[in-house]
Protein backbone atom coordinates (compact mmCIF):
# COMPACT_ATOMS: atom_id res chain seq x y z
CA UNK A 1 -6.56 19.63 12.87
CA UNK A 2 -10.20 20.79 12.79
CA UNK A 3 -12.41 18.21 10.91
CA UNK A 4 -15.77 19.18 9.59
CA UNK A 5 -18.91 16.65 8.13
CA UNK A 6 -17.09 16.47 4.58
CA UNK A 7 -13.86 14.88 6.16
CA UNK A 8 -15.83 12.24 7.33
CA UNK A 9 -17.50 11.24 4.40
CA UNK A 10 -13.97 11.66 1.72
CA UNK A 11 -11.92 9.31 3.97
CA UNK A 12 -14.86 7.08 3.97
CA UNK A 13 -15.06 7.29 0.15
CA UNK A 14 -10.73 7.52 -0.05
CA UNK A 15 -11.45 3.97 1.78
CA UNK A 16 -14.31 2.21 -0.56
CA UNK A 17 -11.93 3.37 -3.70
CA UNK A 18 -9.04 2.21 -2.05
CA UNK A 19 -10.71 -1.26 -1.83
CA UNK A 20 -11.57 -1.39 -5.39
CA UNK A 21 -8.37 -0.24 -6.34
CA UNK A 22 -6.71 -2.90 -4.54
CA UNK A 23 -9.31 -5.48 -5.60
CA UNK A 24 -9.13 -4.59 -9.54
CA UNK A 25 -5.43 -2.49 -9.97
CA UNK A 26 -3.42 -2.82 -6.93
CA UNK A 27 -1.82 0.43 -5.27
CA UNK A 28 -4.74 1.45 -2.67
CA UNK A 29 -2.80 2.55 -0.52
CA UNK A 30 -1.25 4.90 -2.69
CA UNK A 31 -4.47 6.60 -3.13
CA UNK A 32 -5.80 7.05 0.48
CA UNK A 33 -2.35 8.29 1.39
CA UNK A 34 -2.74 10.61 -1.19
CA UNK A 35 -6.04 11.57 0.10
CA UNK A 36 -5.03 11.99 3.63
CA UNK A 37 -2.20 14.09 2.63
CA UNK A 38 -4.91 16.15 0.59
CA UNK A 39 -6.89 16.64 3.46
CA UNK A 40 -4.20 18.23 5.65
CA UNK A 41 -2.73 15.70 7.56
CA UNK A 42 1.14 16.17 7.75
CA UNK A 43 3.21 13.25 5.68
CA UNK A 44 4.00 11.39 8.52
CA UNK A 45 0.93 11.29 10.05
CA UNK A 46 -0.41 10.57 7.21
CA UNK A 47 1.79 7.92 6.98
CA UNK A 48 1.21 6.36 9.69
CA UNK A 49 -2.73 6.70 9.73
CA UNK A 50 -2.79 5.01 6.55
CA UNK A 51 -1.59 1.95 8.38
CA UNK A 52 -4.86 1.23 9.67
CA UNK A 53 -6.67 0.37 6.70
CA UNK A 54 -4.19 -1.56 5.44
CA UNK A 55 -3.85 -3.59 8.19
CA UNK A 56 -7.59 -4.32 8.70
CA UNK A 57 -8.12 -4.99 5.21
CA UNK A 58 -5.10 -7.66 4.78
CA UNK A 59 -6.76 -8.89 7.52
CA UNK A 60 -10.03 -9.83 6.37
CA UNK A 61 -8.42 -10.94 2.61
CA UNK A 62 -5.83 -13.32 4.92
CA UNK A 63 -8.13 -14.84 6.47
CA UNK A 64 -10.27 -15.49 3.31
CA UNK A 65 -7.60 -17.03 1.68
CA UNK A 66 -6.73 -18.81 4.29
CA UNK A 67 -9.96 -20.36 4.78
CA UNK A 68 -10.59 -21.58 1.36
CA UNK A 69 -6.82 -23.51 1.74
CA UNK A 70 -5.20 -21.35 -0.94
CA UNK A 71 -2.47 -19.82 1.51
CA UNK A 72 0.71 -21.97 1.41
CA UNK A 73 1.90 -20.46 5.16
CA UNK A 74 4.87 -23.11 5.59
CA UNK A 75 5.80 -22.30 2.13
CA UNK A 76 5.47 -18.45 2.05
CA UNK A 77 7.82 -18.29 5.23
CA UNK A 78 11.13 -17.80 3.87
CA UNK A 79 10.06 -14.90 2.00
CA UNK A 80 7.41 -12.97 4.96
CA UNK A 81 10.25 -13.68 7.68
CA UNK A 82 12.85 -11.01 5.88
CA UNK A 83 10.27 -8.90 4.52
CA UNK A 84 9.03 -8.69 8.03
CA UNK A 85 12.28 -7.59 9.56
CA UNK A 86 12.56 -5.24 6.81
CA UNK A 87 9.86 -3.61 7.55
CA UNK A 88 10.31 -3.11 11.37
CA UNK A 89 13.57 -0.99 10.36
CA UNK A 90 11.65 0.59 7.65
CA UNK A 91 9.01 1.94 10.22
CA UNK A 92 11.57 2.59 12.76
CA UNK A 93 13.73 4.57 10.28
CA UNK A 94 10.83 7.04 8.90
CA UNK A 95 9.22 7.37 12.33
CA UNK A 96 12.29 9.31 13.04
CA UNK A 97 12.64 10.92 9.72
CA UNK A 98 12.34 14.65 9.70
CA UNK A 99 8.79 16.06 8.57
CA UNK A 100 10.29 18.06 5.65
CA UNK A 101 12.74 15.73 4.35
CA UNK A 102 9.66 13.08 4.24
CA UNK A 103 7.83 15.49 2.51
CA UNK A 104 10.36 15.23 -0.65
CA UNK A 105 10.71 11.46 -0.10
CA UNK A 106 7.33 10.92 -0.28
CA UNK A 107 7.01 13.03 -3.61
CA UNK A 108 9.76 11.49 -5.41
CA UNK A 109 8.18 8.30 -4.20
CA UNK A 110 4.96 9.05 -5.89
CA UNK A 111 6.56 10.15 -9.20
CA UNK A 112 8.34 6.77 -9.41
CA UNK A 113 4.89 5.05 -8.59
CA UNK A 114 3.37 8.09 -10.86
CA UNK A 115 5.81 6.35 -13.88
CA UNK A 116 5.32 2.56 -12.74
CA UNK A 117 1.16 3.02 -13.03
CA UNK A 118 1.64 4.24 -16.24
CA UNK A 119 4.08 2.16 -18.10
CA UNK A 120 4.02 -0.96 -15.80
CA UNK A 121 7.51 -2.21 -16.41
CA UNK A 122 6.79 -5.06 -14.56
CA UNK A 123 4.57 -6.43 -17.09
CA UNK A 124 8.24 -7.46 -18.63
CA UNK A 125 9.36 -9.05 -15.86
CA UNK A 126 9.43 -13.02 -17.27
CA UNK A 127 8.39 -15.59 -14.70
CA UNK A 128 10.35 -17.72 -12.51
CA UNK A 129 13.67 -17.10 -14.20
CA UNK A 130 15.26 -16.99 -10.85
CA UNK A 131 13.42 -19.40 -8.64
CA UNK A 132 15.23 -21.05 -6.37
CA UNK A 133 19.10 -20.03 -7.72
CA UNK A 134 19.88 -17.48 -5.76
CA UNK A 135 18.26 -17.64 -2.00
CA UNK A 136 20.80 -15.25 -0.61
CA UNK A 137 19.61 -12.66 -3.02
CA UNK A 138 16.16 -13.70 -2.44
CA UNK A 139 16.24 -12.72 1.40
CA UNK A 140 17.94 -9.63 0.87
CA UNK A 141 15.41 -8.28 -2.05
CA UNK A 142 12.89 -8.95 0.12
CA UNK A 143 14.33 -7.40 3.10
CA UNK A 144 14.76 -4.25 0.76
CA UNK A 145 11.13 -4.63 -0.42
CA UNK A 146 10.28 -4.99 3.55
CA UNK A 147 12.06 -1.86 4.29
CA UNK A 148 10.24 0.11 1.81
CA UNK A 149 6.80 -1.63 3.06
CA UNK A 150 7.78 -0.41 6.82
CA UNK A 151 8.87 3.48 5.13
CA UNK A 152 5.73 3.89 3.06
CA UNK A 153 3.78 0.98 2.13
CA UNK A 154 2.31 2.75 -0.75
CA UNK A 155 2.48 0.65 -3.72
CA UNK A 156 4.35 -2.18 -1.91
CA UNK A 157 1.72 -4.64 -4.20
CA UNK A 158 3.70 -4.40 -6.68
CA UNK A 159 6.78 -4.96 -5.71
CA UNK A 160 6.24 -7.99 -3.45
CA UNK A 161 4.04 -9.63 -6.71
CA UNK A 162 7.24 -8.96 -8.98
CA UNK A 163 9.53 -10.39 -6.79
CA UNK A 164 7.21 -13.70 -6.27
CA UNK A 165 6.33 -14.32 -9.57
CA UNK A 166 10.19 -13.84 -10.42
CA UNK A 167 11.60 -15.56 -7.29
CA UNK A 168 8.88 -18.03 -6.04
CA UNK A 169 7.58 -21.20 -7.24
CA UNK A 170 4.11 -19.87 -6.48
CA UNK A 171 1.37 -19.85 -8.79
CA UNK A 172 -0.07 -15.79 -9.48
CA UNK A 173 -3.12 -16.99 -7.03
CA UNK A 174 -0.83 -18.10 -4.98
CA UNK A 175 1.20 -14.93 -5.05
CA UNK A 176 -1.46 -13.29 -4.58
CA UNK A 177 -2.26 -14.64 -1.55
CA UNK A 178 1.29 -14.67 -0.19
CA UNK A 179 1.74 -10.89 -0.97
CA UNK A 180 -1.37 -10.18 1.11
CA UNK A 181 -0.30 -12.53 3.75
CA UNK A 182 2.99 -10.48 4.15
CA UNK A 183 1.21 -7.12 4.25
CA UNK A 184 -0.91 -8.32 7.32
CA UNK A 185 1.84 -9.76 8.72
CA UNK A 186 4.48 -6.28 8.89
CA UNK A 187 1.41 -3.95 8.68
CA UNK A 188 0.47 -4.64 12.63
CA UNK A 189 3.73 -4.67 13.84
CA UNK A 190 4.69 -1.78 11.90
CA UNK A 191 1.70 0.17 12.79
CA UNK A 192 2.00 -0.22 16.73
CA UNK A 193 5.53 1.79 15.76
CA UNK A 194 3.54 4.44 14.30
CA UNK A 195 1.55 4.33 17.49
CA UNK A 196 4.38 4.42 19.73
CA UNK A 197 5.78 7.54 18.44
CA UNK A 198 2.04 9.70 18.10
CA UNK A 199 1.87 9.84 14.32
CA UNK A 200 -1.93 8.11 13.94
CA UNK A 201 -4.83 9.91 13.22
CA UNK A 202 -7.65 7.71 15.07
CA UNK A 203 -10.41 8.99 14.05
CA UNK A 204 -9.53 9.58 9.92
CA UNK A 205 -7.74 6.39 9.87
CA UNK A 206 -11.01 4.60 11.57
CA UNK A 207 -13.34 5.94 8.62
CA UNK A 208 -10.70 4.79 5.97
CA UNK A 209 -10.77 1.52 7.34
CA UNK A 210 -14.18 1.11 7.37
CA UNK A 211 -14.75 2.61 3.73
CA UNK A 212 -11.65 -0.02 2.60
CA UNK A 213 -13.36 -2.74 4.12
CA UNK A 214 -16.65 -2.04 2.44
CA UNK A 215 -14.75 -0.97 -0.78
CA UNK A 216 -13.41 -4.80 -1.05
CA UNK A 217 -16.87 -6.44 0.08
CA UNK A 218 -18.32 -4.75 -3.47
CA UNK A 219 -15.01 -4.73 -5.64
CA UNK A 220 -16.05 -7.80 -7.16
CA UNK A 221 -19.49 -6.63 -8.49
CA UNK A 222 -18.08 -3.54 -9.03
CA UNK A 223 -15.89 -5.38 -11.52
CA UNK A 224 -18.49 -7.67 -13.09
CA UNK A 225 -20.96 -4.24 -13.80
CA UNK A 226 -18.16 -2.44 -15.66
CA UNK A 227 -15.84 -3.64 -18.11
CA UNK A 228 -13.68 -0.85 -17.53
CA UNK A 229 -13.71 -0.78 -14.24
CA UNK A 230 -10.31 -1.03 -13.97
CA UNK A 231 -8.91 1.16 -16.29
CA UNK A 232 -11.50 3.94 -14.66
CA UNK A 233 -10.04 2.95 -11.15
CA UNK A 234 -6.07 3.30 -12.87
CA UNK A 235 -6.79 6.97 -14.17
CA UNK A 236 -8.07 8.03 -10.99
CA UNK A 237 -5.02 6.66 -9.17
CA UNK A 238 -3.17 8.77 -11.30
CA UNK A 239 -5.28 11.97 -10.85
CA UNK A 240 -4.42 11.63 -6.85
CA UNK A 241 -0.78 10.61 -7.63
CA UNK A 242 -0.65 13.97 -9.04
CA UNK A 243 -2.73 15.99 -6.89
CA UNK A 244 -0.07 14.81 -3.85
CA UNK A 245 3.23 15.48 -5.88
CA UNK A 246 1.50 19.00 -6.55
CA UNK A 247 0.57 18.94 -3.04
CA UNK A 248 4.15 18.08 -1.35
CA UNK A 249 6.38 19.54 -3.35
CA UNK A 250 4.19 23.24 -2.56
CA UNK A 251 2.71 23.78 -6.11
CA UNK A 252 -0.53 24.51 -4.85
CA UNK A 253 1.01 27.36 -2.15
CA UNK A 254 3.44 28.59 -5.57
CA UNK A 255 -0.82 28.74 -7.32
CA UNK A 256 -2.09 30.87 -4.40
CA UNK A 257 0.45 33.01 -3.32
């Protein structure tokens, strides 16, 4: 694809927001993968570009965590190991997905996100009613979630919190940290798959990454300057939720034509 000036400075932008939005809402990566869609990258390309930022920034928020001792590793193990092999079929499976058929996954995808940003059902979800009864069911939820993470990773946040906070003994900081830790720990992996079979964009993914890693660096004084800071960051989610399902499912060709 040709890229002019502006391309440089939206995925830089799609980055910083994506930062934010994963600092103060969650669901970043639904909203550069909705910008690099916008910007004409095909869906699994896009896909797989969009790996890049997420890996660098689960990086950086790891090893923060980490470092001030609030990562239970040992702990978190039973629950990164399946949601690690998950994702390696995940990755493998879409990487051979047809272009066109991803194009309608990824748009009913976004609805259901679309829906889950909106109403968050998981705010109903009661803590720890299940922790430790059922580890069977625990490795194979999280082996679905996994999957998922290794198909589109958009959104995955959510999903990996719910099933902590429901599942684990952890504390939300600690879930916190544990969901980031399992990010990192599929998103390399997963993204050398993407590599393998030519479907990342160097250069966009490179100035998303960049833009995410500044966007976390001011997320936190973003959120002490504005009150609503996150409810401003959830409606624009939404906005480029909408913009992609427009976008995939051909509503903007139906405008045109």
């Amino acid at each position: 694809m040709h890229l002019e000036w502006y391309h440089y400075i939206l995925m830089l932008l799609a980055g910083a927001s994506a930062g934010v939005v994963n600092t103060l809402a969650g669901s970043g990566s639904v909203f550069t993968l909705s910008v690099l869609i916008f910007a004409g990258l095909p869906v699994d390309i896009a896909n797989g570009t969009n790996r890049i930022g997420t890996s660098v920034q689960s990086l950086i928020a790891t090893n923060t965590f980490y470092r001030n001792g609030r990562l239970p590793f040992t702990a978190s193990l039973k629950y990164t190991l399946p949601t690690l092999i998950g994702a390696l079929i995940g990755a493998i499976t879409v990487a051979k997905t047809d272009r066109d058929n991803l194009e309608i996954i990824i748009g009913i995808i976004m609805i259901f996100l679309l829906l889950l940003t909106i109403f968050k059902p998981q705010q109903y979800f009661k803590a720890k009613t299940l922790s430790g009864s059922y580890p069977w069911l625990e490795r194979i939820i999280f082996l679905a979630i996994g999957f998922y993470g290794g198909f589109i990773q958009a959104g995955i946040g959510i999903f990996l919190l719910v099933a902590l906070n429901t599942l684990s003994s952890f504390d939300m900081l600690q879930a916190n940290a544990v969901k980031i830790l399992t990010v990192m720990l599929f998103s390399l992996p997963v993204l050398l798959i993407f590599i393998y079979n030519k479907q990342v964009n160097w250069i966009l993914g490179g100035w998303v990454a960049v833009g995410q890693a500044l966007g976390s660096s001011i997320a936190a004084k973003f959120a002490v300057r504005s009150s609503n800071a996150g409810t401003w960051m959830k409606f624009l989610l939404i906005g480029m939720m909408l913009i992609t399902i427009l976008k995939v499912f051909g509503f903007f060709e139906l405008f045109l034509s």
